[in-house]
N, C-alpha and C. Protein backbone atom coordinates (compact mmCIF):
# COMPACT_ATOMS: atom_id res chain seq x y z
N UNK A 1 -35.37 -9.90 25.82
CA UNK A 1 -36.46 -8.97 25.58
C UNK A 1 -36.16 -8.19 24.29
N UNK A 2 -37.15 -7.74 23.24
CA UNK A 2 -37.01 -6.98 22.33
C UNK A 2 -36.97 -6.02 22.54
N UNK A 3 -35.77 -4.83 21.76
CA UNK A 3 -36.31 -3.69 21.79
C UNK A 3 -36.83 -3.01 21.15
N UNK A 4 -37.35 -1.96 21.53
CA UNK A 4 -38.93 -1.35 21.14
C UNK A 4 -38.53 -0.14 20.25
N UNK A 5 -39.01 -0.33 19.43
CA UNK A 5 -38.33 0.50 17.78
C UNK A 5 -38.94 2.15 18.67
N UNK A 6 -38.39 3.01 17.77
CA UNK A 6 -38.46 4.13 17.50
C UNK A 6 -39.87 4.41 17.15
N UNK A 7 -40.42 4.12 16.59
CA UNK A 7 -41.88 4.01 16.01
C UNK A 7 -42.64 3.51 17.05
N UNK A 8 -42.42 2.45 17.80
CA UNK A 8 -43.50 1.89 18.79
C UNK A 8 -42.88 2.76 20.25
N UNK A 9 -41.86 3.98 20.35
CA UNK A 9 -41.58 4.87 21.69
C UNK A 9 -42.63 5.77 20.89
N UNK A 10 -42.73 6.43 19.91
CA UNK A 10 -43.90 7.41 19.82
C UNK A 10 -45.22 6.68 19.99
N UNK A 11 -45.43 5.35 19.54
CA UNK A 11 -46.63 5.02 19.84
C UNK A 11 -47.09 4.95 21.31
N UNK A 12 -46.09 4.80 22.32
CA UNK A 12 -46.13 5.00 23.36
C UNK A 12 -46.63 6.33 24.04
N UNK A 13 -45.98 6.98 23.85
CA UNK A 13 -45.57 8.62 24.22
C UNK A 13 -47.09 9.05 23.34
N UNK A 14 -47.42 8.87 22.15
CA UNK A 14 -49.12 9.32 22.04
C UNK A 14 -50.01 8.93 22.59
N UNK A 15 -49.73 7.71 22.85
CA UNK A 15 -50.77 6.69 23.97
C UNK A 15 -50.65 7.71 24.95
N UNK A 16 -49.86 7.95 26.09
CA UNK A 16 -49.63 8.17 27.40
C UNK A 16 -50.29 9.97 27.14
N UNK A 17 -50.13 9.72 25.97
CA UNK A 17 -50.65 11.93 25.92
C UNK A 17 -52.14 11.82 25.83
N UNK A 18 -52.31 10.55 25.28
CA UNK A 18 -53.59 10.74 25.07
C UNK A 18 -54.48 10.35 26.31
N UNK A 19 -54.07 10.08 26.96
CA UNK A 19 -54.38 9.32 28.79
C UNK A 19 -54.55 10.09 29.42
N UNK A 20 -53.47 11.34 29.45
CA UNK A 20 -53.96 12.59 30.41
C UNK A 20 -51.83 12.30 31.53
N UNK A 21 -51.36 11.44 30.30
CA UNK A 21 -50.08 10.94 32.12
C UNK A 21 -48.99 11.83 31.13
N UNK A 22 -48.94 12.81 29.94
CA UNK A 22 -47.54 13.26 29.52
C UNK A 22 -48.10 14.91 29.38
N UNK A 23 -47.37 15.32 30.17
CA UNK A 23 -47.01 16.81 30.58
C UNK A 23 -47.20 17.61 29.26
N UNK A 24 -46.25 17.26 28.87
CA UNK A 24 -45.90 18.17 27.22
C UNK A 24 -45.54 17.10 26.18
N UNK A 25 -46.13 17.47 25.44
CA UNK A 25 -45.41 16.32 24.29
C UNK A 25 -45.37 16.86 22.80
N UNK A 26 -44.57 17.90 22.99
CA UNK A 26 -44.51 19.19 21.60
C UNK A 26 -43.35 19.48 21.60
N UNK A 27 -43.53 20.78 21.16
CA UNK A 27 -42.33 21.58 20.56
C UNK A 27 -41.60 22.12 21.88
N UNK A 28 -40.79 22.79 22.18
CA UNK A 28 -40.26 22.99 23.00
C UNK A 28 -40.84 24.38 23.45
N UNK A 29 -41.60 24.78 22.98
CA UNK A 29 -41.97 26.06 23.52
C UNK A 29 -43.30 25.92 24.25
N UNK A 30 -43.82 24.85 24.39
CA UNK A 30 -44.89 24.22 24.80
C UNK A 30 -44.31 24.64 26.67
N UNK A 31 -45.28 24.94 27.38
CA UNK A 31 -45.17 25.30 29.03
C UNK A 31 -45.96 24.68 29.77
N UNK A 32 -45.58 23.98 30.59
CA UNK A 32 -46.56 23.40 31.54
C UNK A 32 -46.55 23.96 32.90
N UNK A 33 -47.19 23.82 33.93
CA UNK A 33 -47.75 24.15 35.01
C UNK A 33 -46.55 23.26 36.24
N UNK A 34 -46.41 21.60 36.06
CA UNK A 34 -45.67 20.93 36.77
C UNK A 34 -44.32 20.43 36.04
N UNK A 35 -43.10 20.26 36.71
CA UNK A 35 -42.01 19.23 36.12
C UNK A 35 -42.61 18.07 36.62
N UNK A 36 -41.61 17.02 35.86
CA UNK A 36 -41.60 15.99 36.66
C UNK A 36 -40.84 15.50 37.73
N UNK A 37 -40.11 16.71 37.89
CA UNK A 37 -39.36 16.34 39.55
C UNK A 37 -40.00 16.91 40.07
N UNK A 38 -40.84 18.20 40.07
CA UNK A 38 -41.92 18.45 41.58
C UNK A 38 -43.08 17.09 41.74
N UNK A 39 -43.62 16.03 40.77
CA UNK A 39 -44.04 15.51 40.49
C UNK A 39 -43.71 14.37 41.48
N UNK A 40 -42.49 13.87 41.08
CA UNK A 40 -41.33 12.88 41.92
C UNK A 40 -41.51 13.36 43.36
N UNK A 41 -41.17 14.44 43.75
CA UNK A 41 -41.03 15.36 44.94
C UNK A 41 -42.63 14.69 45.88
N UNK A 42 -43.49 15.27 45.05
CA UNK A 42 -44.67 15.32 45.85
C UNK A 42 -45.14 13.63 45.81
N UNK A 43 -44.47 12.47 45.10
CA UNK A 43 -44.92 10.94 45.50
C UNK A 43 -44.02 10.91 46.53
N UNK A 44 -42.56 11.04 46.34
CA UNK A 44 -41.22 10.93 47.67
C UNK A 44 -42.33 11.72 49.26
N UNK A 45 -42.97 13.07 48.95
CA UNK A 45 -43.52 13.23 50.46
C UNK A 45 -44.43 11.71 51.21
N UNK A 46 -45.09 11.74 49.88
CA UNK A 46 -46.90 11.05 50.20
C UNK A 46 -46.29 9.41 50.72
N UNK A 47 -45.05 9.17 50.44
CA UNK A 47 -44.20 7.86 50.74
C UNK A 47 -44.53 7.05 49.69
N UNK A 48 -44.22 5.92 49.67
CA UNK A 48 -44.44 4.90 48.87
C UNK A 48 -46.08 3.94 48.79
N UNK A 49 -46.41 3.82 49.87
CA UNK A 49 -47.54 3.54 49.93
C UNK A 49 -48.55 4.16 49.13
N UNK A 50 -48.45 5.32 49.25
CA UNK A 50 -49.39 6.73 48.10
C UNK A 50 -49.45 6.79 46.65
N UNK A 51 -48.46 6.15 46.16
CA UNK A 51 -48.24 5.92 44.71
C UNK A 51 -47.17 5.32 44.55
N UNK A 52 -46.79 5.48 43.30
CA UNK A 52 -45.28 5.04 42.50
C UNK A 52 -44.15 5.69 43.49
N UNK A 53 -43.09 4.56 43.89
CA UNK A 53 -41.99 5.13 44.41
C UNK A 53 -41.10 5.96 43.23
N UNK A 54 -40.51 7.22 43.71
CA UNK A 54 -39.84 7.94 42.99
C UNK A 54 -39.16 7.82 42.07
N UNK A 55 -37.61 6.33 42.21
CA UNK A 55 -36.95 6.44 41.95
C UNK A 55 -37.43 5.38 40.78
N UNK A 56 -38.66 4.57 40.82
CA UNK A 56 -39.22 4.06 39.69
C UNK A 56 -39.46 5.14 38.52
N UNK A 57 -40.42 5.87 39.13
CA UNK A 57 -40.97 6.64 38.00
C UNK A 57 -39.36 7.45 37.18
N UNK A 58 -38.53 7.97 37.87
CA UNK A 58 -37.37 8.39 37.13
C UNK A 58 -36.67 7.53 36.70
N UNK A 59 -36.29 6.69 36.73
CA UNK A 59 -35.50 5.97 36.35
C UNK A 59 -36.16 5.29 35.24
N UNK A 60 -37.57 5.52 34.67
CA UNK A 60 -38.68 4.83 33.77
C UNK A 60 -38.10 6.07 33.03
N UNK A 61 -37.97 7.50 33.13
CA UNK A 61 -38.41 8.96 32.33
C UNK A 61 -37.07 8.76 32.16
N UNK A 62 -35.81 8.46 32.74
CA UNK A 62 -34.12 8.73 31.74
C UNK A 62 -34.09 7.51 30.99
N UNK A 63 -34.89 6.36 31.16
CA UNK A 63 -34.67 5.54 30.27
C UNK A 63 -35.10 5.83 28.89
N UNK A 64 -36.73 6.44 29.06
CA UNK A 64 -37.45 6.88 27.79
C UNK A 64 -36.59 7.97 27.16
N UNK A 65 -36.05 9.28 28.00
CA UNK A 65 -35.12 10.33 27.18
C UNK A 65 -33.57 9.52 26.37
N UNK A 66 -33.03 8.43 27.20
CA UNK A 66 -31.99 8.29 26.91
C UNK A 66 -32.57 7.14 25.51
N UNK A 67 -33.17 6.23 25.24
CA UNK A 67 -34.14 6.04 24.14
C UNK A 67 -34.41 7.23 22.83
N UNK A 68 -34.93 7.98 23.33
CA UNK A 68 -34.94 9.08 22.26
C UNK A 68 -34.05 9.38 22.13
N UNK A 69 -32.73 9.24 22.63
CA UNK A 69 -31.24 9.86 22.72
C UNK A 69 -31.62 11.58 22.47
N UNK A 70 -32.67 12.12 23.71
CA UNK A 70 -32.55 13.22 23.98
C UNK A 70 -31.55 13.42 25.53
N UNK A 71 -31.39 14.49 25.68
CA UNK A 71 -30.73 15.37 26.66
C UNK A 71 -31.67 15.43 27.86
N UNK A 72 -31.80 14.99 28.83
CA UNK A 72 -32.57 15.06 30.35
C UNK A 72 -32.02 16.21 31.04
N UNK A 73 -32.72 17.26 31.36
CA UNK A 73 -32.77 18.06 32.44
C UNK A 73 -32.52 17.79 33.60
N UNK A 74 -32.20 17.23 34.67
CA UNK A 74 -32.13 17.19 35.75
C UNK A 74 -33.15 18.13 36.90
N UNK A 75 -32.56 18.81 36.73
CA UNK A 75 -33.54 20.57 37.12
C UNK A 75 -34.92 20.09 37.08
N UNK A 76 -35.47 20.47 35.81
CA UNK A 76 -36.68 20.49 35.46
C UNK A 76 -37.43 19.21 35.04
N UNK A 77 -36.92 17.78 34.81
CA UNK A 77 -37.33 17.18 33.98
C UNK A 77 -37.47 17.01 32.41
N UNK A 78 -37.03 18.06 32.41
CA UNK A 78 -37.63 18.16 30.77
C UNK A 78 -36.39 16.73 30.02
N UNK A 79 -37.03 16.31 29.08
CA UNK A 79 -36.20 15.42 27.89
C UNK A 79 -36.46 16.19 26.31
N UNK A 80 -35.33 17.07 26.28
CA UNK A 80 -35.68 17.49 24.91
C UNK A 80 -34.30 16.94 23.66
N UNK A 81 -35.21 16.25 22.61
CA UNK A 81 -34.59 15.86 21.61
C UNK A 81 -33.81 17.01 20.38
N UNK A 82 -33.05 15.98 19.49
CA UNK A 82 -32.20 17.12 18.78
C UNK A 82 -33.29 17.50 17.93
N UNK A 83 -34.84 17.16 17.88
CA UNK A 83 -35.23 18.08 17.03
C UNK A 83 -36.04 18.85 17.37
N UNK A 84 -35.45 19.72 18.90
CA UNK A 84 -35.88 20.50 19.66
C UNK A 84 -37.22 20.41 20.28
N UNK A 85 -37.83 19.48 20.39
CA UNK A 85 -39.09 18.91 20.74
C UNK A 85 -38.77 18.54 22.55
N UNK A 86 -39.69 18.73 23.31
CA UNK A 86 -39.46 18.64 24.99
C UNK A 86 -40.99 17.29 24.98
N UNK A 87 -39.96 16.79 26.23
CA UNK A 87 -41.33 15.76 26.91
C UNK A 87 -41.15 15.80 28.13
N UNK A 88 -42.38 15.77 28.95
CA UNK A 88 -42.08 15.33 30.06
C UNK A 88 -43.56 13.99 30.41
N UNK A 89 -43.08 12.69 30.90
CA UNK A 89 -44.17 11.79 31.27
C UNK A 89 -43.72 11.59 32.78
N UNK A 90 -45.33 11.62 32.94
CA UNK A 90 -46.03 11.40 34.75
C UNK A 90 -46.41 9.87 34.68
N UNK A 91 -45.86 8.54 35.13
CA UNK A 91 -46.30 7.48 34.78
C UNK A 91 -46.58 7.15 36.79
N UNK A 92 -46.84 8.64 37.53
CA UNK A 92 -47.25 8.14 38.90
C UNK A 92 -48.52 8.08 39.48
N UNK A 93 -49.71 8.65 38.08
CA UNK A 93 -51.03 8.34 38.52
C UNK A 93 -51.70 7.07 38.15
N UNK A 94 -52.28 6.78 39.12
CA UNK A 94 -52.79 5.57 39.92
C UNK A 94 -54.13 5.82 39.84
N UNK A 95 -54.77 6.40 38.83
CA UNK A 95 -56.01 5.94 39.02
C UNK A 95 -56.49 4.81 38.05
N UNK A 96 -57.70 3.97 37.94
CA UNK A 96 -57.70 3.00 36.94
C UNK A 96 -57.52 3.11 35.48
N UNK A 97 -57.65 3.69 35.21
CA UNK A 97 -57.69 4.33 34.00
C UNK A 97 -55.92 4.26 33.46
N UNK A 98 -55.40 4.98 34.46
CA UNK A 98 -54.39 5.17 34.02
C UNK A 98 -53.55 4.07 34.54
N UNK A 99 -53.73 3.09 35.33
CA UNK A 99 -52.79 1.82 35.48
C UNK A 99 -53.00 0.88 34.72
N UNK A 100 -54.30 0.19 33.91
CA UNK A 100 -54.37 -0.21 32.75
C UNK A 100 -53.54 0.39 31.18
N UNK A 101 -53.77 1.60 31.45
CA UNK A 101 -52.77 2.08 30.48
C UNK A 101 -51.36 1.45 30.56
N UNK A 102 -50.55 2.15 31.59
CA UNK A 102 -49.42 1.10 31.82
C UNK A 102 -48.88 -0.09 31.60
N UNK A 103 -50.48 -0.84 31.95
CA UNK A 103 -49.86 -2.59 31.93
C UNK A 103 -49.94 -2.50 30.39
N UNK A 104 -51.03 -1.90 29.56
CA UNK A 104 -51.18 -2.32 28.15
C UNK A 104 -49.61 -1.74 27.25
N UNK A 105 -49.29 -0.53 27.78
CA UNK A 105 -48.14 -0.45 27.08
C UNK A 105 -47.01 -1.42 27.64
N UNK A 106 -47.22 -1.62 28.49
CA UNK A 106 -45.97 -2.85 28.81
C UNK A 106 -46.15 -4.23 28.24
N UNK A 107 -47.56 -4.45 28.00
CA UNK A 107 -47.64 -5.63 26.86
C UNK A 107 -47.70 -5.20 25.51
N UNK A 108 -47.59 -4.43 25.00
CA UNK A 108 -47.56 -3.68 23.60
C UNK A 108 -46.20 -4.77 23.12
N UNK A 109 -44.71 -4.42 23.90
CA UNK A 109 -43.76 -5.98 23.53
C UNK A 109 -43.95 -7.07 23.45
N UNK A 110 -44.17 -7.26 22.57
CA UNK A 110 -45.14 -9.08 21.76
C UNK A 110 -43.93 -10.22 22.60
N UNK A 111 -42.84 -9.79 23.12
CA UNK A 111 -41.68 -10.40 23.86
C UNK A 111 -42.21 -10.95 25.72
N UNK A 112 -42.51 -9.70 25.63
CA UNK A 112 -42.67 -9.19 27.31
C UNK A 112 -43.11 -10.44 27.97
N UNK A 113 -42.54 -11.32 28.43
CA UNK A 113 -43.76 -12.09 29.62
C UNK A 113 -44.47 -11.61 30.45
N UNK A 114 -45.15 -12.62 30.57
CA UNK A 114 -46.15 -11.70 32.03
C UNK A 114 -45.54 -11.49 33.12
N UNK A 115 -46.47 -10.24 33.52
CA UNK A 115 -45.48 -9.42 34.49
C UNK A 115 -46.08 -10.14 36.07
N UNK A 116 -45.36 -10.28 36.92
CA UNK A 116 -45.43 -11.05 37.82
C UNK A 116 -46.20 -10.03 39.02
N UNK A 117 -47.38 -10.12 39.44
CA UNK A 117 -48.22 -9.86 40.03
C UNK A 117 -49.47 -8.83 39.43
N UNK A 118 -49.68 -8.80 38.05
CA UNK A 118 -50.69 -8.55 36.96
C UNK A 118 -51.12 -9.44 36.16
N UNK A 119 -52.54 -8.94 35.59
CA UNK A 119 -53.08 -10.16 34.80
C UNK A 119 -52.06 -10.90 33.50
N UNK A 120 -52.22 -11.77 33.55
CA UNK A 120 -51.53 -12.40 32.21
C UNK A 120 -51.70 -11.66 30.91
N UNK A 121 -50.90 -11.44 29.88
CA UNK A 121 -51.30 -10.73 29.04
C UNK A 121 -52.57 -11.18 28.54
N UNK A 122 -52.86 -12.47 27.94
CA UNK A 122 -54.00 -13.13 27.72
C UNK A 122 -55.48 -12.32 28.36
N UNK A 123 -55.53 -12.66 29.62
CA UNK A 123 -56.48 -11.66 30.72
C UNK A 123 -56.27 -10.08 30.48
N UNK A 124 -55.49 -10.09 30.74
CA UNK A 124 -55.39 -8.39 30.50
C UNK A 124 -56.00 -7.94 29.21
N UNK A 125 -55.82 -9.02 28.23
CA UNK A 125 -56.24 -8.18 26.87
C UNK A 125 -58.19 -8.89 26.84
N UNK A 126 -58.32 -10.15 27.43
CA UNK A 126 -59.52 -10.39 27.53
C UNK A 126 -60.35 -8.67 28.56
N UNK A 127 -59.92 -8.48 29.65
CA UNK A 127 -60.53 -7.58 30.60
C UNK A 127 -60.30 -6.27 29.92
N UNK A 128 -59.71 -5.89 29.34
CA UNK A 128 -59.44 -4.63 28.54
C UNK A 128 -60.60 -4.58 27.31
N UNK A 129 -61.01 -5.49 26.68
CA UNK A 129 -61.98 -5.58 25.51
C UNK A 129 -63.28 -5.24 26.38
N UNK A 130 -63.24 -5.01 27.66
CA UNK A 130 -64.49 -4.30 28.14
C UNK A 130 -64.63 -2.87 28.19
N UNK A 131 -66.15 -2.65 28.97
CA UNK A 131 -65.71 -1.39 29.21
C UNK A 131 -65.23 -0.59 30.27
N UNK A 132 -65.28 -1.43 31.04
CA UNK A 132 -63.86 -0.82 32.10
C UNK A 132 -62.57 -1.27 32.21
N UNK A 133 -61.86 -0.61 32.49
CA UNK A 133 -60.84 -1.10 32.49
C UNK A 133 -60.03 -2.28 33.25
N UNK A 134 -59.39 -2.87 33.42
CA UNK A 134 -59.27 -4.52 34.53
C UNK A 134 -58.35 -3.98 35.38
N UNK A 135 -58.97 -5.00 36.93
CA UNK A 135 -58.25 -4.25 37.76
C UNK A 135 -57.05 -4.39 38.18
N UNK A 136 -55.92 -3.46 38.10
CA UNK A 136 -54.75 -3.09 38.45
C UNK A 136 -54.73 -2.84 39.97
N UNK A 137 -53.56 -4.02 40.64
CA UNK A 137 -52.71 -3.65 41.88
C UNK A 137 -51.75 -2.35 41.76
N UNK A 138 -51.48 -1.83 42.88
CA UNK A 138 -50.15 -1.14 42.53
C UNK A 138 -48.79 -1.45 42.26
N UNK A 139 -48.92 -2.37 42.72
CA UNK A 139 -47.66 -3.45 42.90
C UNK A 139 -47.87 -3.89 40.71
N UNK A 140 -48.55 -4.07 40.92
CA UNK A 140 -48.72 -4.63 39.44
C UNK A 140 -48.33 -3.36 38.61
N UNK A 141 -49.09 -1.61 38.64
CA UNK A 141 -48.25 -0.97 37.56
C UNK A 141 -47.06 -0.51 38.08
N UNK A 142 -46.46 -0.55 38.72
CA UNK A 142 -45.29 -0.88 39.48
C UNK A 142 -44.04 -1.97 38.67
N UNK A 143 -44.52 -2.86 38.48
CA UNK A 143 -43.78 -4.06 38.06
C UNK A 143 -43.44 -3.74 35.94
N UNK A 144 -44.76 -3.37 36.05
CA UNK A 144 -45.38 -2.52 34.70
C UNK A 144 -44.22 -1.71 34.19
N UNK A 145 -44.30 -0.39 34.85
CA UNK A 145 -43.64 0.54 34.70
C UNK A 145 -41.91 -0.46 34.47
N UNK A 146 -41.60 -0.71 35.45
CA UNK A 146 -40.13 -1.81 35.77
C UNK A 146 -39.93 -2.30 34.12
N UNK A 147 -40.95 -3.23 34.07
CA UNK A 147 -40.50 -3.81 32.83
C UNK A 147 -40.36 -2.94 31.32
N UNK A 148 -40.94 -1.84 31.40
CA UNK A 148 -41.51 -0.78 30.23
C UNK A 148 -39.47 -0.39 30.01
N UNK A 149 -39.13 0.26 31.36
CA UNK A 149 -37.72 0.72 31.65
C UNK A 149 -36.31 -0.63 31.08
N UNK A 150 -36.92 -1.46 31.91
CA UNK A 150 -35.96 -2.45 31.00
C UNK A 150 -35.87 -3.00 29.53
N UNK A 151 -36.90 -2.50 29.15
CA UNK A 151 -37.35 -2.34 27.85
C UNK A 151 -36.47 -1.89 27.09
N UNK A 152 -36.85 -0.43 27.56
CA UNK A 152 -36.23 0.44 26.95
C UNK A 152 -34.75 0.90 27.09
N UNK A 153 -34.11 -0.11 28.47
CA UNK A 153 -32.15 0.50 28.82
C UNK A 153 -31.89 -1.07 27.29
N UNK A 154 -32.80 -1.97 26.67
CA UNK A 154 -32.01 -2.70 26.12
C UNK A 154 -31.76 -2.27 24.53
């Protein structure tokens, strides 16, 4: 698998801000309302069935901080880089909108094969040229998310 330049993690991280799924994506003085461990917290109650299992969605957010070779919070979530800039991404909403997002950044890697229980990239990019978005299993941004993370530990 390729890895995903520096340039295509911000293209990411603007994508995902621009979606409504990244918390903060500024300066560090920027405040939000949720972390992403109360975030984690409240999918771990709702179980797995309810959304993204927990330890996906974190283990997706230290891959992206350790990528930026920022510093992860534990505590709070926060990933803030050395040029004092904080992020935090929510990659556990599940509505359509936002699970198409997912799969598309996970095919954004011209590498990536298709992800095994989502449309083929082919399909995906045919059903995406509409105007709704194509429909996403959970299991599929699930697999999504998975591959985005391995992406990014290479």
């Amino acid at each position: 698998m390729k890895m995903i330049s520096a340039k295509s993690i911000a293209a990411v991280a603007c994508a995902i801000a621009l979606s409504g799924l990244v918390s903060a994506c500024s300066s560090s003085d920027t405040t939000t309302s949720e972390s992403v461990s109360s975030e984690i917290t409240t999918v771990e109650q709702n179980g797995t069935d309810a959304g993204i299992p927990a330890d996906v969605a974190q283990a997706f957010f230290v891959a992206y901080c350790n990528k930026q070779q920022g510093t992860l919070n534990e505590a709070t979530g926060d990933c803030t880089t050395a040029d004092g800039s904080t992020s935090k991404i929510d990659v556990t909403q599940t509505d359509p909108s936002s699970a198409a997002i997912v799969v598309s950044l996970a095919y954004e890697d011209s590498t990536q094969a298709d992800i095994a229980g989502c449309p083929t990239a082919a399909e995906f990019k045919a059903a995406a040229s509409g105007d709704t978005p194509p429909a996403i299993t959970l299991d599929c941004q699930i697999a999504a998310i998975q591959a985005m993370t391995a992406a990014l530990t290479k």
